[in-house]
N, C-alpha and C. Protein backbone atom coordinates (compact mmCIF):
# COMPACT_ATOMS: atom_id res chain seq x y z
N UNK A 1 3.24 6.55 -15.52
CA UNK A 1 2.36 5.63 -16.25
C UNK A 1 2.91 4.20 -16.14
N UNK A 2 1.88 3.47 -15.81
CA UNK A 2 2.51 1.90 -15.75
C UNK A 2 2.80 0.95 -17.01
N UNK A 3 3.56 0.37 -16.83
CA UNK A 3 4.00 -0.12 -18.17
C UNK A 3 4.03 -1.54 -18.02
N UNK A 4 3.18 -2.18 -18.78
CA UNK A 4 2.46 -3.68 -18.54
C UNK A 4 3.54 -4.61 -19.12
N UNK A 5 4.06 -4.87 -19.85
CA UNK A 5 5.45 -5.00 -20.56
C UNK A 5 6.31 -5.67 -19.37
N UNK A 6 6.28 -4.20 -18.59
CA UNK A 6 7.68 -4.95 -17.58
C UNK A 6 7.01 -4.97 -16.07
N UNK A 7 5.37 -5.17 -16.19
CA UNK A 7 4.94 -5.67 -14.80
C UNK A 7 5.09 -7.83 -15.48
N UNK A 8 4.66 -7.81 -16.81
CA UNK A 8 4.58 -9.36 -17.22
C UNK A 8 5.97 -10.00 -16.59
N UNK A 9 7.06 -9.17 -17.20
CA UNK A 9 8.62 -9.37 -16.97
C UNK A 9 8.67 -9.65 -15.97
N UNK A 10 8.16 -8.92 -14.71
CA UNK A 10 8.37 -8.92 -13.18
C UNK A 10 7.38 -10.46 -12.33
N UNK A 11 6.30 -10.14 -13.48
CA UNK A 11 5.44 -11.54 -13.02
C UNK A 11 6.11 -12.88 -12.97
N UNK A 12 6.45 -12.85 -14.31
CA UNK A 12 7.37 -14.26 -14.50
C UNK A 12 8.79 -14.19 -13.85
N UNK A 13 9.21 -13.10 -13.01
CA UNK A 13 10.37 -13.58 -12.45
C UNK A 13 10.47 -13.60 -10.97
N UNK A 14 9.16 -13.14 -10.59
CA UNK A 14 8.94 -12.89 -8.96
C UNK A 14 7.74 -13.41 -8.89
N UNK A 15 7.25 -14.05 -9.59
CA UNK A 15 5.52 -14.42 -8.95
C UNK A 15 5.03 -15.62 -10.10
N UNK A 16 5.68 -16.03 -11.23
CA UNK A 16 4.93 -17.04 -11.74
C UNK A 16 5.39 -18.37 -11.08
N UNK A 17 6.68 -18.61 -10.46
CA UNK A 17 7.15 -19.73 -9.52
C UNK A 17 5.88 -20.38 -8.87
N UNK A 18 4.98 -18.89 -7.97
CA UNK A 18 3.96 -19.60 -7.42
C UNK A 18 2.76 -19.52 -7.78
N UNK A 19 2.54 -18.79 -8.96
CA UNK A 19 1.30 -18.44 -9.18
C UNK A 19 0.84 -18.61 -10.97
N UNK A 20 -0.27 -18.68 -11.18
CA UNK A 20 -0.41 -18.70 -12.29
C UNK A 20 -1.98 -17.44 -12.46
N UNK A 21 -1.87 -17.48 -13.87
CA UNK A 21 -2.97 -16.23 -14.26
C UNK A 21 -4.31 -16.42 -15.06
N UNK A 22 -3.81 -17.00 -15.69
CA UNK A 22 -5.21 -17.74 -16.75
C UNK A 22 -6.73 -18.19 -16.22
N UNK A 23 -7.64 -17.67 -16.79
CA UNK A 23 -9.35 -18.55 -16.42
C UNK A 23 -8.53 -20.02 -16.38
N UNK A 24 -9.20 -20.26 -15.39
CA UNK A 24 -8.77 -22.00 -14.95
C UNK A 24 -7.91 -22.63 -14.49
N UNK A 25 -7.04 -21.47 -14.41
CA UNK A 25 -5.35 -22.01 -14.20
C UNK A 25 -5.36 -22.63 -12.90
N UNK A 26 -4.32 -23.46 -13.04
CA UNK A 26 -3.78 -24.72 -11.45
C UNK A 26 -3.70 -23.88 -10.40
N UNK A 27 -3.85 -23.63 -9.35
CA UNK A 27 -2.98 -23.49 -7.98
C UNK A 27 -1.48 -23.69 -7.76
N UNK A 28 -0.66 -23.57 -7.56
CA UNK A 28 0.53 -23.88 -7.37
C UNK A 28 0.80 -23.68 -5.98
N UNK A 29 2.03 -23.67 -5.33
CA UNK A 29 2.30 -23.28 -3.95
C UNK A 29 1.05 -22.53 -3.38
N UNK A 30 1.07 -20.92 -4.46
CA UNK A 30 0.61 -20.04 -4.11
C UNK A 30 -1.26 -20.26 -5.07
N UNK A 31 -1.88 -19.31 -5.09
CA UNK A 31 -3.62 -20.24 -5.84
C UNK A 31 -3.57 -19.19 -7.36
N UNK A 32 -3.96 -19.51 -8.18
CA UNK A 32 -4.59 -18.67 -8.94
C UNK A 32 -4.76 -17.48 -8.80
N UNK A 33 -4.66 -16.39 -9.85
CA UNK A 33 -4.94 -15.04 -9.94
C UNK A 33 -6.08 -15.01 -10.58
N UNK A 34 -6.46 -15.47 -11.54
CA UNK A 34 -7.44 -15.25 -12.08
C UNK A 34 -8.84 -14.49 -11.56
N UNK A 35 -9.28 -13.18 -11.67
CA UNK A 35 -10.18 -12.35 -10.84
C UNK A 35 -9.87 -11.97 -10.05
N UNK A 36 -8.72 -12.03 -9.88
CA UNK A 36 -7.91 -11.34 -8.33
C UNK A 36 -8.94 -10.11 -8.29
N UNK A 37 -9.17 -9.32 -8.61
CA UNK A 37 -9.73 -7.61 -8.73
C UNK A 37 -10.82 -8.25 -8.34
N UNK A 38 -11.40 -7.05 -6.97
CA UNK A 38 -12.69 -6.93 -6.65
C UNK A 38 -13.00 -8.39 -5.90
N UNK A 39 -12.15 -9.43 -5.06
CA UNK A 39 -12.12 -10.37 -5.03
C UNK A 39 -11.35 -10.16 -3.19
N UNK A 40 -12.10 -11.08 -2.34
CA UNK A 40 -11.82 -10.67 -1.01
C UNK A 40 -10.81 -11.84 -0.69
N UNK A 41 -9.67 -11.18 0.32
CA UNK A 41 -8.61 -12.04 0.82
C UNK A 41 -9.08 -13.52 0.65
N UNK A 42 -8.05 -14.73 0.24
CA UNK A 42 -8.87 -15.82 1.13
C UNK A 42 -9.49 -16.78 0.25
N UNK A 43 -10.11 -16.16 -0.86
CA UNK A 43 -11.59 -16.71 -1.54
C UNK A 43 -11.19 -17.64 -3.07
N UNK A 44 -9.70 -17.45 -3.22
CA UNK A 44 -10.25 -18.67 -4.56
C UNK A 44 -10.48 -19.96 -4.24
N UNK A 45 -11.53 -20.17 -5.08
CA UNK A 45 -12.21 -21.54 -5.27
C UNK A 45 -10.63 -22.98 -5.31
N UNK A 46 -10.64 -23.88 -4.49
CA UNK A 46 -10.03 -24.94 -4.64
C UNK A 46 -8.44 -24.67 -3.76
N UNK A 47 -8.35 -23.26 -2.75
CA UNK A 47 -6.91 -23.40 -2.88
C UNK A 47 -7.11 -23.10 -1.47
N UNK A 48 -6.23 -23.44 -0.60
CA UNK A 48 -5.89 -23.71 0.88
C UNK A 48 -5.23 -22.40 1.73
N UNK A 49 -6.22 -21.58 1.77
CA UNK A 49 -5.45 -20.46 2.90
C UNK A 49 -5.39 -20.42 4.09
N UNK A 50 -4.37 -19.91 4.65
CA UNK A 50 -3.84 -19.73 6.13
C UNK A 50 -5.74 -18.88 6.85
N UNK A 51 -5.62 -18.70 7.92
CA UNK A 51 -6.55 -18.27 8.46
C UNK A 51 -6.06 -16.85 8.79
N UNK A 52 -5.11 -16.45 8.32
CA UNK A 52 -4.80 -15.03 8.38
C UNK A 52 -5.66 -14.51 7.26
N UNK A 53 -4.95 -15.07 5.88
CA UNK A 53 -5.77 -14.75 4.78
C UNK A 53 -7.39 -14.44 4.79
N UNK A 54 -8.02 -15.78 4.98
CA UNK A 54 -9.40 -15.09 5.38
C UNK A 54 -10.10 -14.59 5.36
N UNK A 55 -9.25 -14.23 6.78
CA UNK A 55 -9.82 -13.39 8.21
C UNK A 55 -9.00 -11.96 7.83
N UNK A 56 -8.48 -11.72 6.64
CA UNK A 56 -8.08 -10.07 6.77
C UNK A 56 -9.26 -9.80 6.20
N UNK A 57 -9.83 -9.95 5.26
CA UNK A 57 -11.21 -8.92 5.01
C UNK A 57 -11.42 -7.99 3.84
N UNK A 58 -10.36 -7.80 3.43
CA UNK A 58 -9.65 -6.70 2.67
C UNK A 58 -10.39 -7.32 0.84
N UNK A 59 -10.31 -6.42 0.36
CA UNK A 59 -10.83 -6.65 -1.02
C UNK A 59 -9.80 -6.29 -1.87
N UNK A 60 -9.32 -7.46 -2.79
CA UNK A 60 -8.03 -7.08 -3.65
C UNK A 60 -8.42 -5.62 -4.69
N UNK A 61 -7.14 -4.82 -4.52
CA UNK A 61 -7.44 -3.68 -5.54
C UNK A 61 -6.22 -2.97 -6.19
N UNK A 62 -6.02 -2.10 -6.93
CA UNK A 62 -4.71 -1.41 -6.82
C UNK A 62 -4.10 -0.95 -5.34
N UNK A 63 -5.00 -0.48 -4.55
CA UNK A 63 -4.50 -0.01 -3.88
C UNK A 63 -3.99 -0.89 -2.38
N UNK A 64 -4.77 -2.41 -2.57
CA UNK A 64 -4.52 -2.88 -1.42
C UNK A 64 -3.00 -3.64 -2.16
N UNK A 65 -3.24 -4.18 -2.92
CA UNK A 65 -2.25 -4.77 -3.34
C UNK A 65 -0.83 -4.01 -3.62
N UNK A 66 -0.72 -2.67 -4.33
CA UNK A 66 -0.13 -1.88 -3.59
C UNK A 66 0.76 -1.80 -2.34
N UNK A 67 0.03 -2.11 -1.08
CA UNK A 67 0.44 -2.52 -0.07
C UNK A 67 1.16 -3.57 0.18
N UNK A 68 0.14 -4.83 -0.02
CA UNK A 68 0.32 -5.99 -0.07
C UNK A 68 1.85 -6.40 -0.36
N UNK A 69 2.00 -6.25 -1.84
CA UNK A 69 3.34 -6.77 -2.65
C UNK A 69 4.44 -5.72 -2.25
N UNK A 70 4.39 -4.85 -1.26
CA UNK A 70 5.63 -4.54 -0.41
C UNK A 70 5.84 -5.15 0.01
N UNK A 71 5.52 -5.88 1.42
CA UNK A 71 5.69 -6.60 2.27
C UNK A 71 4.83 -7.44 3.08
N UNK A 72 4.16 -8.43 1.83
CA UNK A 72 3.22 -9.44 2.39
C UNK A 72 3.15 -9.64 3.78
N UNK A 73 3.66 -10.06 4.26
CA UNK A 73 3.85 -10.73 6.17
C UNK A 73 3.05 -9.50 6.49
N UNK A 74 3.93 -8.55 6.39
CA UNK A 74 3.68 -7.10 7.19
C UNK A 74 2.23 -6.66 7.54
N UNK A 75 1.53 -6.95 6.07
CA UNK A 75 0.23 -6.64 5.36
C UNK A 75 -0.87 -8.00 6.12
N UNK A 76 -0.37 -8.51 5.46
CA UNK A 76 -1.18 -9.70 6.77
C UNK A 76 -0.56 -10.96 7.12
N UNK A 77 0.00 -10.71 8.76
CA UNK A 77 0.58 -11.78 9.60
C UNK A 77 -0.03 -12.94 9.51
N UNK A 78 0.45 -14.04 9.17
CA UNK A 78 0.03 -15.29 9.38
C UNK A 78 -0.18 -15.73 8.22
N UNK A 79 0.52 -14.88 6.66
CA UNK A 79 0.11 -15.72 5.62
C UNK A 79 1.40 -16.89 5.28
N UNK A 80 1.03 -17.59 4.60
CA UNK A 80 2.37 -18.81 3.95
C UNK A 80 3.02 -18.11 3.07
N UNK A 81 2.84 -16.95 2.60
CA UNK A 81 3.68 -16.60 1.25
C UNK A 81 4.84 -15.97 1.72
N UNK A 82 5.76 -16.89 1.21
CA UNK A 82 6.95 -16.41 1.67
C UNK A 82 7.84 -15.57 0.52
N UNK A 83 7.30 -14.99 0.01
CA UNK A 83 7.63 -13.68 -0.59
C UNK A 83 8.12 -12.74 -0.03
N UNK A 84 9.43 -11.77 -0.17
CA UNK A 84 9.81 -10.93 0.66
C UNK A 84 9.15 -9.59 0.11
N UNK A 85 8.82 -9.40 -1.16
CA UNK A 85 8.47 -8.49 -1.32
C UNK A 85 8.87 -7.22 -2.15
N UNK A 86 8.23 -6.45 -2.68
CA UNK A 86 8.90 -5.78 -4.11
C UNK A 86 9.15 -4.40 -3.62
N UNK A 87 10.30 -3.29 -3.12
CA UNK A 87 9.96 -2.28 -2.16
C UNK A 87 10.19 -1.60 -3.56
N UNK A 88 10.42 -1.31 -4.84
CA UNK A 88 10.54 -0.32 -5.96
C UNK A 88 8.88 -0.03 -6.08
N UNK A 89 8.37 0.86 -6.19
CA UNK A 89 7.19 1.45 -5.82
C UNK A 89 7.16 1.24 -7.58
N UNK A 90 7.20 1.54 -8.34
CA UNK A 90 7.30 1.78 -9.73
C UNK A 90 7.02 0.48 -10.69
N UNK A 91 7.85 -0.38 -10.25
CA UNK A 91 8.26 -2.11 -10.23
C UNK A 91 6.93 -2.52 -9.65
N UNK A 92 5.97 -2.23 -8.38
CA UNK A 92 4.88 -2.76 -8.18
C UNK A 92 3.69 -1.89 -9.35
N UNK A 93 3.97 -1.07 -9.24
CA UNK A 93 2.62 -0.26 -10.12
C UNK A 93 2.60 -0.64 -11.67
N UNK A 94 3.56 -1.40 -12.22
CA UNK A 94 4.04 -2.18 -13.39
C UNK A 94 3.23 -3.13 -13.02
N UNK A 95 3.80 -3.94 -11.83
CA UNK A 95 2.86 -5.59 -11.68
C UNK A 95 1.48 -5.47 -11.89
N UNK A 96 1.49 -4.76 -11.25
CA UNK A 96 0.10 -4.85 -10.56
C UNK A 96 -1.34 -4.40 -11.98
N UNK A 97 -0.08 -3.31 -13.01
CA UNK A 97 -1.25 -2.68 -14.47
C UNK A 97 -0.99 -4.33 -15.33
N UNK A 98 -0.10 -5.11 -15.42
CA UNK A 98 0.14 -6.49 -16.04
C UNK A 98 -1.36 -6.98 -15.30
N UNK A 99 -1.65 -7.49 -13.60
CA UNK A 99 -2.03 -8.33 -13.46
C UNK A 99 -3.63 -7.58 -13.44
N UNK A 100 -3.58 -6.22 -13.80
CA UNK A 100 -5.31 -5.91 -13.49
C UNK A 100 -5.75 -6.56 -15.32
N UNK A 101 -4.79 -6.85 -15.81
CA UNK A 101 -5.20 -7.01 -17.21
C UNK A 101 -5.22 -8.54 -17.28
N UNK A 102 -4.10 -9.24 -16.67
CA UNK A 102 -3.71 -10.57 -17.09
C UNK A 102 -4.97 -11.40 -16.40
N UNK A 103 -5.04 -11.19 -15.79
CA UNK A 103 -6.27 -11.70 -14.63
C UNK A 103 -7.79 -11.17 -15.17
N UNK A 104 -7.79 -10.54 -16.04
CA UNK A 104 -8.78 -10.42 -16.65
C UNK A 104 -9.66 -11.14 -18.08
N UNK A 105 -8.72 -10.83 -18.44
CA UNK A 105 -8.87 -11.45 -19.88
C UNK A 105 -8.99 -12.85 -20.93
């Protein structure tokens, strides 16, 4: 069971540097989460993606992201996020129940 608690913990210590979560929130390095879910590579409003991004196609979900926050590059070549990546399988399924909520609400 995922435990939202210590996906927040993990947010703010591996991912709020570039990102933020809130309806409205800034862009930073990295763009906004806000609606991440159900939301195709590429697409927030106001923020500057690589043409890898894009052009992957992919629709954010548990399960792509999943992927994804292993090993960004890996997942799709040619992005800017220079994130190495979270390989504790447990540690992502935490993030990821934080951000299906944080990004919602």
């Amino acid at each position: 069971m995922a435990d939202i608690e210590k996906g927040k913990k993990t947010f703010v210590q591996k991912c709020a540097q570039c990102h933020t979560v809130e309806k409205n929130g800034k862009h930073k390095v990295g763009p906004n989460l806000w609606g991440l879910f159900g939301r195709k590579t590429g697409q927030a409003e106001g923020f500057s993606y690589t043409e890898a991004n894009k052009n992957k196609g992919i629709t954010w979900g548990e399960d792509t992201l999943m992927i994804y926050l292993e090993n960004p590059k890996k997942y799709i070549p040619g992005t800017k996020m220079i994130f190495a990546g979270i390989k504790k399988k447990n540690e992502r399924t935490d993030l990821i129940a934080y951000l299906k909520k944080a990004t919602a609400e």
